[in-house]
N, C-alpha and C. Protein backbone atom coordinates (compact mmCIF):
# COMPACT_ATOMS: atom_id res chain seq x y z
N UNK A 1 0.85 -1.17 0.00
CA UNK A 1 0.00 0.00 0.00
C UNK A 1 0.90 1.24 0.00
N UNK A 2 0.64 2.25 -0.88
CA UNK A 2 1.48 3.22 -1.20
C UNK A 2 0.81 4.53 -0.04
N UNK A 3 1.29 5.33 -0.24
CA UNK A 3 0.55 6.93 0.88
C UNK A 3 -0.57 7.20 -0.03
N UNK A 4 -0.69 7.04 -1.00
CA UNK A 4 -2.02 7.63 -1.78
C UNK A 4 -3.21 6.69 -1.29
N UNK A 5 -2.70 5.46 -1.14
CA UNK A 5 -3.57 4.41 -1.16
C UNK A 5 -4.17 4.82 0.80
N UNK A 6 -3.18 4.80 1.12
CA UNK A 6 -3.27 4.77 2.85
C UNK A 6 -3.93 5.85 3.33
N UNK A 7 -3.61 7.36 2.25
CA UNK A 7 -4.37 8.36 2.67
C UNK A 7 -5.67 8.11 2.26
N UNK A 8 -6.00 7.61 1.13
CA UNK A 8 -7.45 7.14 0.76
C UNK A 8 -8.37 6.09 1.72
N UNK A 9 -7.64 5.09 1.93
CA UNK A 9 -8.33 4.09 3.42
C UNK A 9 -8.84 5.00 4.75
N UNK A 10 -7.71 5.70 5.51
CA UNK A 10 -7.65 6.61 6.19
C UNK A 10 -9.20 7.49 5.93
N UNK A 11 -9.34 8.38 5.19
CA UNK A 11 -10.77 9.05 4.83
C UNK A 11 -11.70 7.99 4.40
N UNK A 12 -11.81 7.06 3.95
CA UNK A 12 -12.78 6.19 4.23
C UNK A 12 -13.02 5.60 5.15
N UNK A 13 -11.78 4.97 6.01
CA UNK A 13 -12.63 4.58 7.42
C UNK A 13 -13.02 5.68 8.37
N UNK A 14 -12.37 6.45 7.65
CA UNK A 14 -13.21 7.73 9.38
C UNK A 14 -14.98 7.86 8.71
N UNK A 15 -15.46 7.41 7.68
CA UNK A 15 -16.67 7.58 7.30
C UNK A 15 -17.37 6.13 7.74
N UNK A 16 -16.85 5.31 7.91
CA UNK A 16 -17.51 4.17 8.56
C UNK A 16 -18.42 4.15 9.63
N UNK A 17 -19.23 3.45 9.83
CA UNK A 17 -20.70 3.65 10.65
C UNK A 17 -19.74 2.25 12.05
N UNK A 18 -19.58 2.75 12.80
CA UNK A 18 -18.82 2.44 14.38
C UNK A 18 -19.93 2.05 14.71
N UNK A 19 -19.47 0.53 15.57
CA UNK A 19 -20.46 0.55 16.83
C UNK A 19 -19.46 0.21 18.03
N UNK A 20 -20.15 0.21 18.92
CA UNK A 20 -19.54 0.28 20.62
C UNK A 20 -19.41 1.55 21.42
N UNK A 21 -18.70 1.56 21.90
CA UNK A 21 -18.97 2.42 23.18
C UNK A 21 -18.62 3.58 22.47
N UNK A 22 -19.49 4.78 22.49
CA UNK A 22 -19.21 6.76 21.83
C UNK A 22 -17.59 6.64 22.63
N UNK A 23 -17.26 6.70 23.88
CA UNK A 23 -15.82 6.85 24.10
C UNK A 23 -14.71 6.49 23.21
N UNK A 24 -14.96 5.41 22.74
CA UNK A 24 -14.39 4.66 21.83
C UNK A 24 -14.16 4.66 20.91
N UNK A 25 -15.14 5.01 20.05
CA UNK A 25 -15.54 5.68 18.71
C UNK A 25 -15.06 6.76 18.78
N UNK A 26 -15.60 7.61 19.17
CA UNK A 26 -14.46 9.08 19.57
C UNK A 26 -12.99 9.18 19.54
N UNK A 27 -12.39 8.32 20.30
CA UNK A 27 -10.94 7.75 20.18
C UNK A 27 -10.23 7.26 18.92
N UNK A 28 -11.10 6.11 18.91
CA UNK A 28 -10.99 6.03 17.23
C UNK A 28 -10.76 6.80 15.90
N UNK A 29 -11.75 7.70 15.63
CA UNK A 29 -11.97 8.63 14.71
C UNK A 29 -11.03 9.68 15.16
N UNK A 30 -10.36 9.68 16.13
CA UNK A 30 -9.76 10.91 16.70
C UNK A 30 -8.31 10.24 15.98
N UNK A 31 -7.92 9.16 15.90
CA UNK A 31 -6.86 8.38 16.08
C UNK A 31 -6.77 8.57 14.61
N UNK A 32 -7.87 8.58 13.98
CA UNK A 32 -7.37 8.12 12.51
C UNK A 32 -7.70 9.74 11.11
N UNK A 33 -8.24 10.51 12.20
CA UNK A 33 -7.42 11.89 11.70
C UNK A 33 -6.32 12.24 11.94
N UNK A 34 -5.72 12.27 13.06
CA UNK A 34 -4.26 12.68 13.41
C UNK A 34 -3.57 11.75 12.46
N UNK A 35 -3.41 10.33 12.22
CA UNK A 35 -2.71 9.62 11.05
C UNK A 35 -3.06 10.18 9.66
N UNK A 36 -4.08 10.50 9.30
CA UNK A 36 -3.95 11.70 8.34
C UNK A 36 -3.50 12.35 8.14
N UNK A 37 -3.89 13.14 9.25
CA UNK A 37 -2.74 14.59 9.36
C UNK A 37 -1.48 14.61 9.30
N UNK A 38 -0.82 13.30 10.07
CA UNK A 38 0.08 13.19 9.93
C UNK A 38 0.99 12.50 8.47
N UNK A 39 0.28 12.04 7.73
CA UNK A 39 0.90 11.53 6.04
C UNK A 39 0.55 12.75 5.55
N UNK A 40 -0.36 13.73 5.57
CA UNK A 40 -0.30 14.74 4.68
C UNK A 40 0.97 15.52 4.62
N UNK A 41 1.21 15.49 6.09
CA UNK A 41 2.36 16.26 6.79
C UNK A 41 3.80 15.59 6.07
N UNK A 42 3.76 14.38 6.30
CA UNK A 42 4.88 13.42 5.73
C UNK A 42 4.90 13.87 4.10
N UNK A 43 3.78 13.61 3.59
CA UNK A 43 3.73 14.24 2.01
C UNK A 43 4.33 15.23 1.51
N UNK A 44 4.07 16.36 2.56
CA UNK A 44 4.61 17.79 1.88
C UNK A 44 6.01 17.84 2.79
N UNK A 45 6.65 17.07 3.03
CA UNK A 45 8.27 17.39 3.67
C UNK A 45 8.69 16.51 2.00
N UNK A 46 8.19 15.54 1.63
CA UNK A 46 8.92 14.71 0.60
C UNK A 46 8.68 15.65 -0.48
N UNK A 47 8.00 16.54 -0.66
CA UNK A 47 8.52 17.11 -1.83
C UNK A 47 9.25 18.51 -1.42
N UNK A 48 9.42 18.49 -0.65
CA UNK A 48 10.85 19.47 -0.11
C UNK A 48 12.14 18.18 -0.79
N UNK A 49 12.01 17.60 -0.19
CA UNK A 49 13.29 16.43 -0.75
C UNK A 49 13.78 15.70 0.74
N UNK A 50 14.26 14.15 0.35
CA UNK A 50 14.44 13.79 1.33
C UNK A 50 15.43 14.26 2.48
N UNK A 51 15.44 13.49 3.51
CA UNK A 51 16.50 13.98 4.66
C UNK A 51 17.92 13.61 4.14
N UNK A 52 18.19 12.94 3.53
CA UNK A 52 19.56 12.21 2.88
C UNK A 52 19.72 13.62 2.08
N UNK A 53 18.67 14.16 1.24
CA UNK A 53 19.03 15.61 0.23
C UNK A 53 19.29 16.97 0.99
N UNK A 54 18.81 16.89 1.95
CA UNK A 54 18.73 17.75 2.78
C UNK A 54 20.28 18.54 3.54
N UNK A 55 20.39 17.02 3.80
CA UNK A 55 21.88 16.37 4.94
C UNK A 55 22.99 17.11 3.98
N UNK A 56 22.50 16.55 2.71
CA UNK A 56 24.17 16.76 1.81
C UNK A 56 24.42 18.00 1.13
N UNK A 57 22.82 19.07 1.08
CA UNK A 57 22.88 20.48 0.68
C UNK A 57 23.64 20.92 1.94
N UNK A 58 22.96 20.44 2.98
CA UNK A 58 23.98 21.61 3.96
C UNK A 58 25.08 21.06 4.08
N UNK A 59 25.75 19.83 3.93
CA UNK A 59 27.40 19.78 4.01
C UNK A 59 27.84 20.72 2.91
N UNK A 60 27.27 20.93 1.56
CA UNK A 60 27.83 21.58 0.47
C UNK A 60 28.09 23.17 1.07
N UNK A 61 27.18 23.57 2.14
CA UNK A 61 27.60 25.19 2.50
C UNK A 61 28.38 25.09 3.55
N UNK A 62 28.87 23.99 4.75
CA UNK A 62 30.03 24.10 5.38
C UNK A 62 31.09 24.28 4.67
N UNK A 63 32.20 25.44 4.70
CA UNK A 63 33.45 25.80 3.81
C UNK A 63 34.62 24.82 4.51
N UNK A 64 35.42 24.81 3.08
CA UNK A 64 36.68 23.44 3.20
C UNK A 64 36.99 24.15 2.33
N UNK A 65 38.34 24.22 2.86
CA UNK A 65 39.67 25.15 2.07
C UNK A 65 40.06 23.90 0.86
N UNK A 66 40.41 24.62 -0.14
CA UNK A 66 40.77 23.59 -1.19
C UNK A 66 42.63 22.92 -0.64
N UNK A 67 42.68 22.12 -1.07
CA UNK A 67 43.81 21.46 -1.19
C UNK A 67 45.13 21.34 -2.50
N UNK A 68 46.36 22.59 -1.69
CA UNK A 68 47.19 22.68 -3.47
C UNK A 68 47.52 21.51 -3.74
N UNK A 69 47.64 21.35 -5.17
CA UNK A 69 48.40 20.23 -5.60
C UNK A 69 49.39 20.46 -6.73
N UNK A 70 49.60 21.59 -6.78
CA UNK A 70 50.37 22.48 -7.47
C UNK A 70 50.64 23.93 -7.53
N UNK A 71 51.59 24.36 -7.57
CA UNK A 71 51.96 25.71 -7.81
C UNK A 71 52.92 25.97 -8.47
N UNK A 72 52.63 26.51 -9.96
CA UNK A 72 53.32 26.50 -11.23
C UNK A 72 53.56 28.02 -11.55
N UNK A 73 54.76 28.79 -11.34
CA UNK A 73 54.57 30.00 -12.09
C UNK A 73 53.88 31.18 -11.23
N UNK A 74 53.57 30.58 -9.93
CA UNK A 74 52.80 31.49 -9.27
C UNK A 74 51.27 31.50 -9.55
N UNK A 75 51.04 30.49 -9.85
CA UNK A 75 49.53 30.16 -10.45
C UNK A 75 49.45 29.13 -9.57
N UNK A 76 48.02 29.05 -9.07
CA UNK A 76 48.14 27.70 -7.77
C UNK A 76 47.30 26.62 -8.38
N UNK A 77 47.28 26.08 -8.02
CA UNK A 77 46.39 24.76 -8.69
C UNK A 77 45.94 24.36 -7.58
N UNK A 78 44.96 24.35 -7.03
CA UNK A 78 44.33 23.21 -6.16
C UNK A 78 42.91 22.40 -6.69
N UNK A 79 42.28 21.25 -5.50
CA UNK A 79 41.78 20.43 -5.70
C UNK A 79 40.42 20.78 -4.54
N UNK A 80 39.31 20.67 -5.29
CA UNK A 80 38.66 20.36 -4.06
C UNK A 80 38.40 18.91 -3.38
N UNK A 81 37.91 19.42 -2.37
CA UNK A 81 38.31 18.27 -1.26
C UNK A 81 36.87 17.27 -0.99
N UNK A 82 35.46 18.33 -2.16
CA UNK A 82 34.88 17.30 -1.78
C UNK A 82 34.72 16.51 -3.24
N UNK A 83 34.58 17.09 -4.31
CA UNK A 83 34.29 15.98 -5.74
C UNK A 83 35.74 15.92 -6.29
N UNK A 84 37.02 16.23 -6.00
CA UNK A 84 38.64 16.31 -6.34
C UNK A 84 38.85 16.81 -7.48
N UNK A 85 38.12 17.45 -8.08
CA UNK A 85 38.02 18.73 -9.34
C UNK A 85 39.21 19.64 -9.28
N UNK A 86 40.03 19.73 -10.09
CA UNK A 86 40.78 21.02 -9.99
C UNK A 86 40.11 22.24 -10.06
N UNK A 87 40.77 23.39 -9.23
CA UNK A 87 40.62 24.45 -8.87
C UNK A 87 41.70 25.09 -9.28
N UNK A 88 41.77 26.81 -10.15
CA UNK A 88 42.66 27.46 -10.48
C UNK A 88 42.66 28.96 -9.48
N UNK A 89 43.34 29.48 -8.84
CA UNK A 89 43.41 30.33 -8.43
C UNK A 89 43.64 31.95 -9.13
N UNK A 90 42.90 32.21 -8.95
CA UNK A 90 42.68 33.91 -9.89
C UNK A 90 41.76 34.70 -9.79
N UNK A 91 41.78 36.04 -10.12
CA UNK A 91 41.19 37.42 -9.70
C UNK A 91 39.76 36.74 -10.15
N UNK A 92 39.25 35.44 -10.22
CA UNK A 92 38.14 35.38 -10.53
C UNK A 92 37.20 34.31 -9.67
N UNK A 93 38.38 33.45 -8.75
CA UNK A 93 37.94 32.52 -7.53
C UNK A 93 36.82 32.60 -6.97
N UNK A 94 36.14 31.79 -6.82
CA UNK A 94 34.84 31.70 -6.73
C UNK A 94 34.62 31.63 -5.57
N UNK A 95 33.61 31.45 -4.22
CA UNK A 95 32.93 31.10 -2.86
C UNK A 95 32.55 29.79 -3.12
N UNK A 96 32.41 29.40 -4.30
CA UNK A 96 31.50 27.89 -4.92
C UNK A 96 32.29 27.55 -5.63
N UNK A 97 33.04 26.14 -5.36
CA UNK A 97 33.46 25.07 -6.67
C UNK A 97 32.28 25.18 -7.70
N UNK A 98 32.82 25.73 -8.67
CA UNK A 98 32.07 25.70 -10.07
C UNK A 98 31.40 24.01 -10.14
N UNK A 99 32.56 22.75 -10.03
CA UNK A 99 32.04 21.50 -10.33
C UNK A 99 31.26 20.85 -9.53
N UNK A 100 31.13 21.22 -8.22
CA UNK A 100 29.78 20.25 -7.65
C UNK A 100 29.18 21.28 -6.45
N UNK A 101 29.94 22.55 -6.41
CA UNK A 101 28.60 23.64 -5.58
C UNK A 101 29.23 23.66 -3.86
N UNK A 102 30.39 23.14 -3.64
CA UNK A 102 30.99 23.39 -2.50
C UNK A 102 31.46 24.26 -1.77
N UNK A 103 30.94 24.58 -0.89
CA UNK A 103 31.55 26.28 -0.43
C UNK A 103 32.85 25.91 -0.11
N UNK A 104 33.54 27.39 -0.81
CA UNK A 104 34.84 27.59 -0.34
C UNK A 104 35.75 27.97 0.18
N UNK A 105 36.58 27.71 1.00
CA UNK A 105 37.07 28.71 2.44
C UNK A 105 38.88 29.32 1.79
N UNK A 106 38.79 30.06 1.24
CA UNK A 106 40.41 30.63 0.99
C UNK A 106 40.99 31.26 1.38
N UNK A 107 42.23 30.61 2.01
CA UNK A 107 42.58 31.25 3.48
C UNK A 107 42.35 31.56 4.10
N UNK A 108 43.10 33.09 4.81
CA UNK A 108 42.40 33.49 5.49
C UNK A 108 40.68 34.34 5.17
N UNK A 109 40.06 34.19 3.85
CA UNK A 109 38.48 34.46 3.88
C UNK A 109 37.88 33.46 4.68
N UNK A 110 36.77 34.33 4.75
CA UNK A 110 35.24 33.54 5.71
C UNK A 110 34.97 32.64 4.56
């Protein structure tokens, strides 16, 4: 049973004709709106994106200084440290690895 399916059961049994004790019934129907409420709730976080997508956007804005792996000429070459992409150093250095969106900490910058 998928959430479409479960949210659909869910509103059909709260329309079901109960018997036994009103306390009960009450409880019941009380029980099986809040599980509603609560997959609708679940629904609209998943199309935000999962917690795994979530997790790894914000590692991408913690900054990590690149790593040289060369310095030719006074031209630096480094690597980033999280997809190992070369990085060129120049009046045009970015805050973001161009190749996978990693914030970047150079030197002494924030």
């Amino acid at each position: 049973m998928n959430e479409q399916e479960a949210a659909r059961a869910l509103q059909v049994g709260a329309g079901l004709e109960l018997k036994g004790r009103p306390e009960r019934i009450k409880e019941f129907r009380k029980g099986l709106e809040t599980a509603a409420s609560a997959l609708e709730e679940i629904q609209e976080y998943r199309e935000i994106g999962t917690i795994e997508e979530c997790q790894e956007a914000r590692e991408l804005q913690e900054p990590a200084e690149p790593q040289e792996v060369l310095s030719a000429g006074g031209r630096g070459v480094y690597q980033c440290k999280n997809c190992g992409n070369e990085l060129y150093v120049n009046s045009f250095s970015g805050v973001y690895c161009h190749w996978c969106g990693k914030k970047l900490k150079w030197g002494d910058k924030p």
